[in-house]
PDB file of N, CA and C in Angstrom:
ATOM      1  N   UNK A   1     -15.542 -40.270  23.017  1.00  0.00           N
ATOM      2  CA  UNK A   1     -16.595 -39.527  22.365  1.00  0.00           C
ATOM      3  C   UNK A   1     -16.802 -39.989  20.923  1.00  0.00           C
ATOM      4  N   UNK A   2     -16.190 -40.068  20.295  1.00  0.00           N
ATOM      5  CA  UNK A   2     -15.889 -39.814  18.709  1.00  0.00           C
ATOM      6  C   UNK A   2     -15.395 -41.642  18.578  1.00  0.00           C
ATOM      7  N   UNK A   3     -14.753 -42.620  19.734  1.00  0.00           N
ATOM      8  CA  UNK A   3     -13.988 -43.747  19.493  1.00  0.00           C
ATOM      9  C   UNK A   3     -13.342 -43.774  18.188  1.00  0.00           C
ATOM     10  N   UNK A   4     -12.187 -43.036  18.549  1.00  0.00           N
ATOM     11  CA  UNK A   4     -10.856 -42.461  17.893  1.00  0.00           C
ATOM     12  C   UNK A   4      -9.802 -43.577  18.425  1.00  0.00           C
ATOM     13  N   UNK A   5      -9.388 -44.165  17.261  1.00  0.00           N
ATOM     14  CA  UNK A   5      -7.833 -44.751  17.677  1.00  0.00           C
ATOM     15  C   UNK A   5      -7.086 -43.676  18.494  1.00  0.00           C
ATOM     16  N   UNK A   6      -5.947 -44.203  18.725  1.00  0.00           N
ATOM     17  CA  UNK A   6      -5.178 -43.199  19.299  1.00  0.00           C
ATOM     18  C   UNK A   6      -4.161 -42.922  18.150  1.00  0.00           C
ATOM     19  N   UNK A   7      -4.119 -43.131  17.219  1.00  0.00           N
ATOM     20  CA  UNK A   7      -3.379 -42.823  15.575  1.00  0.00           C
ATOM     21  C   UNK A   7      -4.347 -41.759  15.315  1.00  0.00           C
ATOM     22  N   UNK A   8      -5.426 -41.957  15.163  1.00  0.00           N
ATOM     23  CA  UNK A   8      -6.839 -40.951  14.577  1.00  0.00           C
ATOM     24  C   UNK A   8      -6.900 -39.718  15.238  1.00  0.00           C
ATOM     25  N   UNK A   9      -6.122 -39.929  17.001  1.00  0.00           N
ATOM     26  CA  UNK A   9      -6.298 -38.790  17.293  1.00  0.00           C
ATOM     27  C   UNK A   9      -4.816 -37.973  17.357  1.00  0.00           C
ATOM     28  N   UNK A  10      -4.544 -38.487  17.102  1.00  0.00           N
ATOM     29  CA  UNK A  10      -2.663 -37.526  16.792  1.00  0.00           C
ATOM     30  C   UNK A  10      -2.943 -37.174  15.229  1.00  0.00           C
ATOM     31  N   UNK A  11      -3.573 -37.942  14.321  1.00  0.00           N
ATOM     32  CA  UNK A  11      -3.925 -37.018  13.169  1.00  0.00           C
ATOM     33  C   UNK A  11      -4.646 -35.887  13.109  1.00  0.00           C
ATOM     34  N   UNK A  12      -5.945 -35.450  14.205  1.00  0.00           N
ATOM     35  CA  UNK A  12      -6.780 -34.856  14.032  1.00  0.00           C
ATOM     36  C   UNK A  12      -6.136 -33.728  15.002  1.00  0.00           C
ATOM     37  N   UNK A  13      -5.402 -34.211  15.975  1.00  0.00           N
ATOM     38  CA  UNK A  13      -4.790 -33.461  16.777  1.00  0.00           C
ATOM     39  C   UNK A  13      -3.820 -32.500  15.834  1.00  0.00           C
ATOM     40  N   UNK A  14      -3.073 -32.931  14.772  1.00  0.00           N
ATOM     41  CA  UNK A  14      -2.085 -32.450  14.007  1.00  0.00           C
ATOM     42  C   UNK A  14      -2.695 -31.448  12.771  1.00  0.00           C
ATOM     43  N   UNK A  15      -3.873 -32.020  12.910  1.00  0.00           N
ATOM     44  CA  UNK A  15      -4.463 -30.971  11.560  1.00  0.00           C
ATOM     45  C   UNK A  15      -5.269 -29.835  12.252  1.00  0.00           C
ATOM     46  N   UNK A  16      -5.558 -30.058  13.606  1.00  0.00           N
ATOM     47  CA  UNK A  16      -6.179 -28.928  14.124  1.00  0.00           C
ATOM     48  C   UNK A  16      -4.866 -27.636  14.549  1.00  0.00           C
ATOM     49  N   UNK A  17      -3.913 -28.266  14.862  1.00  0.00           N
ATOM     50  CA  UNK A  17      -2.437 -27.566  14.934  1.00  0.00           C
ATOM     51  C   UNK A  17      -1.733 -26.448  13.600  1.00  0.00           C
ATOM     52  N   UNK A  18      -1.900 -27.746  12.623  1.00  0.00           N
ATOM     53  CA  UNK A  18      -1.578 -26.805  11.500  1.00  0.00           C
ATOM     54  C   UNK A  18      -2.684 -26.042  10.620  1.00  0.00           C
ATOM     55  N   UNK A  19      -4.234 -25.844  11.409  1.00  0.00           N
ATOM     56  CA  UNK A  19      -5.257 -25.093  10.949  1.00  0.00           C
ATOM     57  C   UNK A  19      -4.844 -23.653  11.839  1.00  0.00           C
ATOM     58  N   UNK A  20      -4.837 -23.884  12.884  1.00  0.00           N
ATOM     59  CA  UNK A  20      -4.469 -22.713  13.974  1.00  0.00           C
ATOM     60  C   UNK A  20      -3.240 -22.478  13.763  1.00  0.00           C
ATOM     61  N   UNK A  21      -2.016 -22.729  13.376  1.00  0.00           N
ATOM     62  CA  UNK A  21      -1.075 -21.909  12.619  1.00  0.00           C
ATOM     63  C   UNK A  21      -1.583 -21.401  11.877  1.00  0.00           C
ATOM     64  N   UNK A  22      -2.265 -21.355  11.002  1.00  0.00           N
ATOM     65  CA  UNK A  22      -2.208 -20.983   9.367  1.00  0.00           C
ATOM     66  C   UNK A  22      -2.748 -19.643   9.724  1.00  0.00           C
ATOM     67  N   UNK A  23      -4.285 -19.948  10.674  1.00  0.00           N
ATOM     68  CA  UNK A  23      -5.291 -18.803  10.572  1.00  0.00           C
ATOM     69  C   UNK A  23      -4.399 -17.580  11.560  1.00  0.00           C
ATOM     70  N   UNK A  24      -3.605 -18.178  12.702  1.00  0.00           N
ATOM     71  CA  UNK A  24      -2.053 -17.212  12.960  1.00  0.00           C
ATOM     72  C   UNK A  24      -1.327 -16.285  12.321  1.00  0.00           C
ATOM     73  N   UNK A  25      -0.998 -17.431  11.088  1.00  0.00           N
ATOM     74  CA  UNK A  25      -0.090 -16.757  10.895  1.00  0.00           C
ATOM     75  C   UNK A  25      -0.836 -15.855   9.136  1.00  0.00           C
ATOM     76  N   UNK A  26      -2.045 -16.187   9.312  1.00  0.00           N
ATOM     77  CA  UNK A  26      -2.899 -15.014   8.202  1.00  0.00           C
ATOM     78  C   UNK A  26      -3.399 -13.675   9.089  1.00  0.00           C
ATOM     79  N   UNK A  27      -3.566 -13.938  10.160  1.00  0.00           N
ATOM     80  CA  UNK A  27      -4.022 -12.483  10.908  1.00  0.00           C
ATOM     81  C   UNK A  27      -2.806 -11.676  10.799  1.00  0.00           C
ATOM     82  N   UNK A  28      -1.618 -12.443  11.085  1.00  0.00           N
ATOM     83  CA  UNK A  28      -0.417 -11.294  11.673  1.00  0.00           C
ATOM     84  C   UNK A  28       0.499 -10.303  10.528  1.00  0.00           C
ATOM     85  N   UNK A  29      -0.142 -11.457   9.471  1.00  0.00           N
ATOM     86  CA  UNK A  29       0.473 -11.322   7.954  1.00  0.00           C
ATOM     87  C   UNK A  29      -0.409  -9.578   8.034  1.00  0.00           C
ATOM     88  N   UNK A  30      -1.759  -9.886   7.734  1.00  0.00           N
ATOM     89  CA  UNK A  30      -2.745  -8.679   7.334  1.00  0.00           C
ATOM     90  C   UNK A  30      -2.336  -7.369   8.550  1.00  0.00           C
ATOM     91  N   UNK A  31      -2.337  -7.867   9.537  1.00  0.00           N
ATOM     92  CA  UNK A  31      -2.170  -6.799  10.827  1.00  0.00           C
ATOM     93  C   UNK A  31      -0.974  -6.226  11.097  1.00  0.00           C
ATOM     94  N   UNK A  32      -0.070  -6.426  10.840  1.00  0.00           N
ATOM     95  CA  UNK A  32       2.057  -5.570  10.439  1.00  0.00           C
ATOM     96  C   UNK A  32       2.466  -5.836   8.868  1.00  0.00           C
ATOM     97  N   UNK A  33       1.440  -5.866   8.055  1.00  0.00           N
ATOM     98  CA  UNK A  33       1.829  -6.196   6.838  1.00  0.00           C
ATOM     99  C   UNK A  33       2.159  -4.088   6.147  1.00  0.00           C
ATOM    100  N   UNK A  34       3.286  -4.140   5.820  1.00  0.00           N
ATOM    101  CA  UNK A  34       3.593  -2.586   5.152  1.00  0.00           C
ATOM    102  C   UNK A  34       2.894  -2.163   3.956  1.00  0.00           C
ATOM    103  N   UNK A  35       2.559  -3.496   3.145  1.00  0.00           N
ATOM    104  CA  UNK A  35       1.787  -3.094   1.983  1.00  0.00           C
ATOM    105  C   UNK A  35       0.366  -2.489   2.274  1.00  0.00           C
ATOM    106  N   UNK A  36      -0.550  -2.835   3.435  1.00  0.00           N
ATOM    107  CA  UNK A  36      -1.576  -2.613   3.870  1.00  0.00           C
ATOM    108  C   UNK A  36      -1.536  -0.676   4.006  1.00  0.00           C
ATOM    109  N   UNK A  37      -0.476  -0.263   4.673  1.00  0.00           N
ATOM    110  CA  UNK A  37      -0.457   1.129   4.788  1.00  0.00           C
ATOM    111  C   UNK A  37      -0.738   2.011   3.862  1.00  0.00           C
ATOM    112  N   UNK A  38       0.098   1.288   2.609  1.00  0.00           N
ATOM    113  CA  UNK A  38       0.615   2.035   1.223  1.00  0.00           C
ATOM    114  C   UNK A  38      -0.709   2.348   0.294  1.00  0.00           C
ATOM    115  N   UNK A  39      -1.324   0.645   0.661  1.00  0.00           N
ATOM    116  CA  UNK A  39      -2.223   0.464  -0.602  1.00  0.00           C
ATOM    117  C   UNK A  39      -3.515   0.916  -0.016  1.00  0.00           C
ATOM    118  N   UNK A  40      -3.643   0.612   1.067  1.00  0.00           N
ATOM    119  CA  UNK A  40      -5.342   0.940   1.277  1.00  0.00           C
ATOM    120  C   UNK A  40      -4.900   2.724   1.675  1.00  0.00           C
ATOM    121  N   UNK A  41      -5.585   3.102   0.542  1.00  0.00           N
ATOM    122  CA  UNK A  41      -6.286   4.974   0.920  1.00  0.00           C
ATOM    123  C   UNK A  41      -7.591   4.970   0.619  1.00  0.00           C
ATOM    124  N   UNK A  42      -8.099   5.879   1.177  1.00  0.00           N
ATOM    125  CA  UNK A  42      -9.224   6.436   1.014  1.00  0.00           C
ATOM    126  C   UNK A  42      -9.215   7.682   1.478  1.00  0.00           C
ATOM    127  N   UNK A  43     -10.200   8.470   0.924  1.00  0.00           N
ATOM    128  CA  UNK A  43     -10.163  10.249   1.368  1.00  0.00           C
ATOM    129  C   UNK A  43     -10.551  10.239   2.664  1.00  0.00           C
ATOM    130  N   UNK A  44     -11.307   9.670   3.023  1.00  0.00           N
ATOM    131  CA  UNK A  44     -11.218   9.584   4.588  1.00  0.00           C
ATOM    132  C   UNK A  44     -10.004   9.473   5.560  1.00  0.00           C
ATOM    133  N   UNK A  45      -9.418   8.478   5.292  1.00  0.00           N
ATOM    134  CA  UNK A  45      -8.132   7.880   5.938  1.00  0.00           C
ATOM    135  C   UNK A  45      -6.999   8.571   5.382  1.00  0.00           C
ATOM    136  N   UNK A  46      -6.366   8.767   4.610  1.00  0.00           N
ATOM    137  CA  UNK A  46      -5.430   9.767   4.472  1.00  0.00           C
ATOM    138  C   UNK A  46      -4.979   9.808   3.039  1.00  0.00           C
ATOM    139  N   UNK A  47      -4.095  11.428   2.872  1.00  0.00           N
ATOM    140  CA  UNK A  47      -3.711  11.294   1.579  1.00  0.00           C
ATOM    141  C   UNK A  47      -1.802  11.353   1.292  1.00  0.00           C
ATOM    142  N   UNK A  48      -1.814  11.239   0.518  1.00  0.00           N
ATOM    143  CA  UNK A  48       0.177  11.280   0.316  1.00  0.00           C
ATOM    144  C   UNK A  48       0.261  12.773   0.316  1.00  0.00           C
ATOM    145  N   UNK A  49       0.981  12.752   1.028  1.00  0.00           N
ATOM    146  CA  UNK A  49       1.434  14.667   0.890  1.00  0.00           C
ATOM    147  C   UNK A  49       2.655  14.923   0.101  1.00  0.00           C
ATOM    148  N   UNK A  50       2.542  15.434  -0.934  1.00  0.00           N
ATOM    149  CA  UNK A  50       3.397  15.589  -1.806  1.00  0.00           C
ATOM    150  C   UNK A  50       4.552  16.102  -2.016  1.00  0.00           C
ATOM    151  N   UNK A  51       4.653  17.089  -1.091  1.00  0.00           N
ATOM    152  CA  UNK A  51       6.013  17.520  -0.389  1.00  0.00           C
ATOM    153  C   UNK A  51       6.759  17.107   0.661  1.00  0.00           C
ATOM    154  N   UNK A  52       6.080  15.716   1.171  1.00  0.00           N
ATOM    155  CA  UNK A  52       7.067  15.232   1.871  1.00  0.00           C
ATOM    156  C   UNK A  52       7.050  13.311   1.510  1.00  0.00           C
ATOM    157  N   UNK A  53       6.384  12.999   0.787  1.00  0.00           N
ATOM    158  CA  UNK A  53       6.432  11.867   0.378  1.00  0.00           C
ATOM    159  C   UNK A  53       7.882  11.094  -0.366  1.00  0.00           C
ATOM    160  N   UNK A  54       8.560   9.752   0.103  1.00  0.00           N
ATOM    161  CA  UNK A  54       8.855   9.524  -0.465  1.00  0.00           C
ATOM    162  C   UNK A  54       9.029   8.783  -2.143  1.00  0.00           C
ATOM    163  N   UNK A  55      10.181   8.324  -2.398  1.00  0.00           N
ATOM    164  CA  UNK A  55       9.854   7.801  -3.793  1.00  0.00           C
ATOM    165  C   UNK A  55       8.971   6.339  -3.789  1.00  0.00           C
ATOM    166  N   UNK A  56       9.572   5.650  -2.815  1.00  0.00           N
ATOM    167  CA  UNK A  56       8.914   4.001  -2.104  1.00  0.00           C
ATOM    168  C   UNK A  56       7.115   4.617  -1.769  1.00  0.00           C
ATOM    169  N   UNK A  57       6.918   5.507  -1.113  1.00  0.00           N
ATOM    170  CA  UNK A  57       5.454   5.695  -0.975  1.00  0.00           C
ATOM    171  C   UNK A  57       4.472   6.302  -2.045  1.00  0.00           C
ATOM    172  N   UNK A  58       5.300   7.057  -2.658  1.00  0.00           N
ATOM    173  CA  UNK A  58       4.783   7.297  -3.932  1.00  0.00           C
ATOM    174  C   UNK A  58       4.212   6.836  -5.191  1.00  0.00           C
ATOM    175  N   UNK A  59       5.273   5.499  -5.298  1.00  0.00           N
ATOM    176  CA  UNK A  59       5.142   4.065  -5.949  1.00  0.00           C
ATOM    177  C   UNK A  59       4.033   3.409  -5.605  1.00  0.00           C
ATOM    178  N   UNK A  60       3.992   3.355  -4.304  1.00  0.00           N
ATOM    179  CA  UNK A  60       2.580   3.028  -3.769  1.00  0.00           C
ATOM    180  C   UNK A  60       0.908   3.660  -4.285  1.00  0.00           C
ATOM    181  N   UNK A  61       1.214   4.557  -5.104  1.00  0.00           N
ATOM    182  CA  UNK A  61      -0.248   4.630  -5.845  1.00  0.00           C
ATOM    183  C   UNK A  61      -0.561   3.953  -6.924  1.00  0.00           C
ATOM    184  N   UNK A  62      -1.238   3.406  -7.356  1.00  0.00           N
ATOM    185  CA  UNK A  62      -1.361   2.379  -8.769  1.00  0.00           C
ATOM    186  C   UNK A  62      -1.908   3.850  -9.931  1.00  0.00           C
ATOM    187  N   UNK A  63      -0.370   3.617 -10.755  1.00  0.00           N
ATOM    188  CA  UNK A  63      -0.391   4.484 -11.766  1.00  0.00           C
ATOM    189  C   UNK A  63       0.932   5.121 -11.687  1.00  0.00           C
ATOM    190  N   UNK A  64       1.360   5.411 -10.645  1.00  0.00           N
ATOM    191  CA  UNK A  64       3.039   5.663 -10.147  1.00  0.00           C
ATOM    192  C   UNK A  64       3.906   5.111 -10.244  1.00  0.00           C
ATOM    193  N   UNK A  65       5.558   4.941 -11.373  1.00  0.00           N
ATOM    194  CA  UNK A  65       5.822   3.914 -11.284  1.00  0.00           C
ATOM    195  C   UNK A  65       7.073   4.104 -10.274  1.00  0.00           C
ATOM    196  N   UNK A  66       8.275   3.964 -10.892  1.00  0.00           N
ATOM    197  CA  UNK A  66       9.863   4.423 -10.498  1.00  0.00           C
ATOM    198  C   UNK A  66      10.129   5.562 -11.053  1.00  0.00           C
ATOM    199  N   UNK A  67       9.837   5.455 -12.482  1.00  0.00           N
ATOM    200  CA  UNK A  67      10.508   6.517 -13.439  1.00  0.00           C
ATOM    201  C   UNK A  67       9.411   8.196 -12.685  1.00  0.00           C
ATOM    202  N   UNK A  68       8.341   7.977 -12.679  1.00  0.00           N
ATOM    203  CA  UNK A  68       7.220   9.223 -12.563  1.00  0.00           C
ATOM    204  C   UNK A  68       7.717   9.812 -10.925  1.00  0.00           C
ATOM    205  N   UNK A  69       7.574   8.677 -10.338  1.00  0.00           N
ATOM    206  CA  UNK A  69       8.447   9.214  -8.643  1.00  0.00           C
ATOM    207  C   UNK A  69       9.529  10.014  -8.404  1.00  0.00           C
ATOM    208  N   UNK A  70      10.263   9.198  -9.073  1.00  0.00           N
ATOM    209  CA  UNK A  70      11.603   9.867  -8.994  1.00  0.00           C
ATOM    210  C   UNK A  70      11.554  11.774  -9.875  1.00  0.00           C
ATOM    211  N   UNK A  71      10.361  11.762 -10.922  1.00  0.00           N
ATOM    212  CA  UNK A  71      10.349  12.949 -11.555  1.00  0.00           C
ATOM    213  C   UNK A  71       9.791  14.025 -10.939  1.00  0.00           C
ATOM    214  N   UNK A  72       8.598  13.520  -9.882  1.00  0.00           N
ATOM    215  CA  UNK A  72       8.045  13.928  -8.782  1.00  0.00           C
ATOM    216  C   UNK A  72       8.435  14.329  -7.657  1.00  0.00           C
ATOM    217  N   UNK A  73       9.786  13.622  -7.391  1.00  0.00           N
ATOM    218  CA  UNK A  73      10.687  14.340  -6.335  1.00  0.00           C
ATOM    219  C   UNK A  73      11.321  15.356  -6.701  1.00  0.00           C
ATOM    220  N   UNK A  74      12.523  15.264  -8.003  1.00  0.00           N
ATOM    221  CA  UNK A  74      13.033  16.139  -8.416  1.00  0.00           C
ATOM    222  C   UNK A  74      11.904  16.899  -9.009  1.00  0.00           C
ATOM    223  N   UNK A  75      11.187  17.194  -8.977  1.00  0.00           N
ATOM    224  CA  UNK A  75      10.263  18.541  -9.587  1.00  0.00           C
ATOM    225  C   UNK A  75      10.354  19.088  -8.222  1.00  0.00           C
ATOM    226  N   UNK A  76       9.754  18.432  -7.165  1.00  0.00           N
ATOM    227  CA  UNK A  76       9.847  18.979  -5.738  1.00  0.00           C
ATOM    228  C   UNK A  76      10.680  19.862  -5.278  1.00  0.00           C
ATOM    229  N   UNK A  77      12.019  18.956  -5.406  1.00  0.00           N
ATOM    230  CA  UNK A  77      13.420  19.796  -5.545  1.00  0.00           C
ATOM    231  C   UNK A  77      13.710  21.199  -5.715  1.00  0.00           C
ATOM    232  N   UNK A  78      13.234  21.083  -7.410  1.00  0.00           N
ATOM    233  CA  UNK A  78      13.378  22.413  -8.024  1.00  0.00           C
ATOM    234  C   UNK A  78      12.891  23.288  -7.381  1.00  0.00           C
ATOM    235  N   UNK A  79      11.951  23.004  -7.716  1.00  0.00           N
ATOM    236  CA  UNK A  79      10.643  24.239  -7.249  1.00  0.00           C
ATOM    237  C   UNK A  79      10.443  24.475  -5.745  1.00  0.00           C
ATOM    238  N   UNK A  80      11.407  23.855  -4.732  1.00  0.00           N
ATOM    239  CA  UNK A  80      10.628  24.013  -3.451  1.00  0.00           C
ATOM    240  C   UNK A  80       9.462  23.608  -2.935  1.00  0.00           C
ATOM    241  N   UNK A  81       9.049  22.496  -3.544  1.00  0.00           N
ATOM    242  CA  UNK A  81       7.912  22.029  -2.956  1.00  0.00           C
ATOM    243  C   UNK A  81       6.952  22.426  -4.219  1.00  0.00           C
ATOM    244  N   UNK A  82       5.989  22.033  -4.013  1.00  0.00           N
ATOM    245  CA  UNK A  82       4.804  22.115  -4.590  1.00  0.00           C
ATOM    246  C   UNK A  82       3.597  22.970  -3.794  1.00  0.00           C
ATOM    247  N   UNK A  83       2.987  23.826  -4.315  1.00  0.00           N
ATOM    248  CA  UNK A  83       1.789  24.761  -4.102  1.00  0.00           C
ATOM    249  C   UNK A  83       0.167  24.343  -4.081  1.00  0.00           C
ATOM    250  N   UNK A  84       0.136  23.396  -5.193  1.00  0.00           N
ATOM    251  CA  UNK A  84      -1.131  22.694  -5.578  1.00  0.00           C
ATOM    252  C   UNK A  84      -0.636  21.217  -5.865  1.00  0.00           C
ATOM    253  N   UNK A  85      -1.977  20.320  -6.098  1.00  0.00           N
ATOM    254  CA  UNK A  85      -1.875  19.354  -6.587  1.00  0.00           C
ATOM    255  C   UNK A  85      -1.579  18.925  -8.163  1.00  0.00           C
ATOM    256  N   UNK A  86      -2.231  20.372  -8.645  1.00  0.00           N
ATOM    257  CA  UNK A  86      -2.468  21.000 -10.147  1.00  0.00           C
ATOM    258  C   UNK A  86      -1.379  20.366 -10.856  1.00  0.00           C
ATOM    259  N   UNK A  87      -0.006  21.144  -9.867  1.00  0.00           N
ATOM    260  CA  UNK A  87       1.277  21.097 -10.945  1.00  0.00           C
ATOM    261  C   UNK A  87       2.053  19.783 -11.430  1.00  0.00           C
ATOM    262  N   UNK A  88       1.434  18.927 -10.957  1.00  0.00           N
ATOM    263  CA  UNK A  88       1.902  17.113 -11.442  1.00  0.00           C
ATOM    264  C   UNK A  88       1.789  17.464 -13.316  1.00  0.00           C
ATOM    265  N   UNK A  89       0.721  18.173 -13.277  1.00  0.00           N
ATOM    266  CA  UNK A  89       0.008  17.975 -14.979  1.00  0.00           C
ATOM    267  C   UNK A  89       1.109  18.509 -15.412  1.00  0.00           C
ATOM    268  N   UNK A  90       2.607  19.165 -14.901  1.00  0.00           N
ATOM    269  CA  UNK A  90       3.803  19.307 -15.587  1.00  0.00           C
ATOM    270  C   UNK A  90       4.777  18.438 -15.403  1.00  0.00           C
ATOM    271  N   UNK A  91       4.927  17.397 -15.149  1.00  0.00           N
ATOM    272  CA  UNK A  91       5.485  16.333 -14.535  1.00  0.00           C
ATOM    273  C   UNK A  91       5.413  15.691 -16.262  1.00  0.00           C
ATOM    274  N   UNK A  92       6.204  15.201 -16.998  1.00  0.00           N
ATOM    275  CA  UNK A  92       6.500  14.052 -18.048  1.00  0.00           C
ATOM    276  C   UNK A  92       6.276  13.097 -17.844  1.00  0.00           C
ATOM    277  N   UNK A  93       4.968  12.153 -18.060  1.00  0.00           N
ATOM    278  CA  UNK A  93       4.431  10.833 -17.927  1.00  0.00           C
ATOM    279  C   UNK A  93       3.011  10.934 -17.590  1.00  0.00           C
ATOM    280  N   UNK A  94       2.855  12.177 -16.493  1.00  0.00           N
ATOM    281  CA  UNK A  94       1.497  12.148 -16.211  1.00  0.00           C
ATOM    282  C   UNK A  94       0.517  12.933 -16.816  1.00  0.00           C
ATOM    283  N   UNK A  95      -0.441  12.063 -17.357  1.00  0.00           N
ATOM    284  CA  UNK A  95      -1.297  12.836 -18.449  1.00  0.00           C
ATOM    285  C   UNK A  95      -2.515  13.383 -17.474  1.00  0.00           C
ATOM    286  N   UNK A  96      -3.204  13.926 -18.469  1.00  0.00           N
ATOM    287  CA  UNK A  96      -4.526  13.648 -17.836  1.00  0.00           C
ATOM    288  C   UNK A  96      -5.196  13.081 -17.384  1.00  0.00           C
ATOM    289  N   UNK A  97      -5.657  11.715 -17.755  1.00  0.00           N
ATOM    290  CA  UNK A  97      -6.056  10.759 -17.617  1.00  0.00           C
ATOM    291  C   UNK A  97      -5.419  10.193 -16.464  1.00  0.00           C
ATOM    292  N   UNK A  98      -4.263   9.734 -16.476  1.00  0.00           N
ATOM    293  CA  UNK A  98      -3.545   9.691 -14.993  1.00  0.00           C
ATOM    294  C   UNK A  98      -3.456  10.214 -14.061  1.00  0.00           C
ATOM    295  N   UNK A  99      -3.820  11.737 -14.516  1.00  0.00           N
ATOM    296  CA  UNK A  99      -3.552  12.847 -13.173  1.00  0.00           C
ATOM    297  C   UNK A  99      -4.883  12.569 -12.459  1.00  0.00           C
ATOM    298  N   UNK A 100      -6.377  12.705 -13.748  1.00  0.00           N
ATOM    299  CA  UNK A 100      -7.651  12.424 -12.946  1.00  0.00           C
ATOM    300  C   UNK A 100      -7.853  10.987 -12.008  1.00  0.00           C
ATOM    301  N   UNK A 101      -6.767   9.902 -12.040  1.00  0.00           N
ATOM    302  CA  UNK A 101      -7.111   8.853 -11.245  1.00  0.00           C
ATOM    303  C   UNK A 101      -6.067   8.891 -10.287  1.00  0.00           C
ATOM    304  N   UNK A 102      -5.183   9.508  -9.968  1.00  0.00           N
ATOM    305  CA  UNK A 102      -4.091   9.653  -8.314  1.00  0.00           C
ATOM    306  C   UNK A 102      -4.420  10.852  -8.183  1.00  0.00           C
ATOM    307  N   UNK A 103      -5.059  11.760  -8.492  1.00  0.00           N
ATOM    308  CA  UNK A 103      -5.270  13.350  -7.507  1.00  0.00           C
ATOM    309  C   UNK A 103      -5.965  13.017  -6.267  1.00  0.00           C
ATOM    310  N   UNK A 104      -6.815  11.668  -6.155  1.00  0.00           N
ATOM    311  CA  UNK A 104      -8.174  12.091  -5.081  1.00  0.00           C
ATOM    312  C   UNK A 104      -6.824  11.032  -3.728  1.00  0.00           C
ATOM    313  N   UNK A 105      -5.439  10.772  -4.245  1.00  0.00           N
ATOM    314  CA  UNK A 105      -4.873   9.950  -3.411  1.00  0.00           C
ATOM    315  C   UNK A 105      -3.619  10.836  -2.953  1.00  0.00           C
ATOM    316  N   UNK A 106      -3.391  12.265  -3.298  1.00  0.00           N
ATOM    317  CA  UNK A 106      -2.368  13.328  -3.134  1.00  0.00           C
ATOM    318  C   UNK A 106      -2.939  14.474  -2.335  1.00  0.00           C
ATOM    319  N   UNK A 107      -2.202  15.529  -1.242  1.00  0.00           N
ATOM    320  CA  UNK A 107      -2.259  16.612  -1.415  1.00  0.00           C
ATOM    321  C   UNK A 107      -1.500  17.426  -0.983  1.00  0.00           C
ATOM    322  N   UNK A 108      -1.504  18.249  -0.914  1.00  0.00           N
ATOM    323  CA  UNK A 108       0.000  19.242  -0.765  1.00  0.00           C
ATOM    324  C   UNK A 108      -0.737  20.212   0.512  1.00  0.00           C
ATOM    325  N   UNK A 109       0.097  20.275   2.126  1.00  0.00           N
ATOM    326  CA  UNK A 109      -0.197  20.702   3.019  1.00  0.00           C
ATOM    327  C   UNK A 109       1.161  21.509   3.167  1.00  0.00           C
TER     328      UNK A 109
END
């Protein structure tokens, strides 16, 4: 078709091989990837429930770090859970400004 050496075609043969790995192994990456769970929210799709969330999923909101998680659990602790979403705004680290950009990604059921 093409009058391909037979060198030309073990090259083309080899790059079509390692094209179809790649695009493989990019689907499987996106499709069992754990970060995908954490990071994509939307109010549609779901929210972190705050009384049962861990510290690792918690982290998972951009604005959450280690230190705020961990303060977020132990507030949990104390108090038995949480009532509202409200009471973060007593949490040490989270301001306002922070509270108004992870509330629409929390809620307490």
């Amino acid at each position: 078709m093409l009058n391909l050496t037979q060198e030309e075609r073990k090259v083309m043969l080899f790059l079509v091989t390692i094209a179809l790995i790649g695009v493989g192994s990019n689907f499987l990456i996106k499709q069992f990837s754990t970060a995908k769970s954490i990071a994509c929210f939307s109010q549609d799709l779901a929210r972190i429930n705050l009384n049962s969330a861990d510290k690792k999923l918690l982290m998972g909101i951009s604005g959450i770090g280690e230190k705020i998680a961990g303060r977020i659990i132990e507030y949990r602790q104390k108090r038995a859970g949480f009532s509202n979403v409200d009471e973060l705004k007593a949490i040490k680290g989270i301001t306002d400004s922070k509270f108004a950009k992870i509330k629409e990604y929390l809620t307490v059921k």
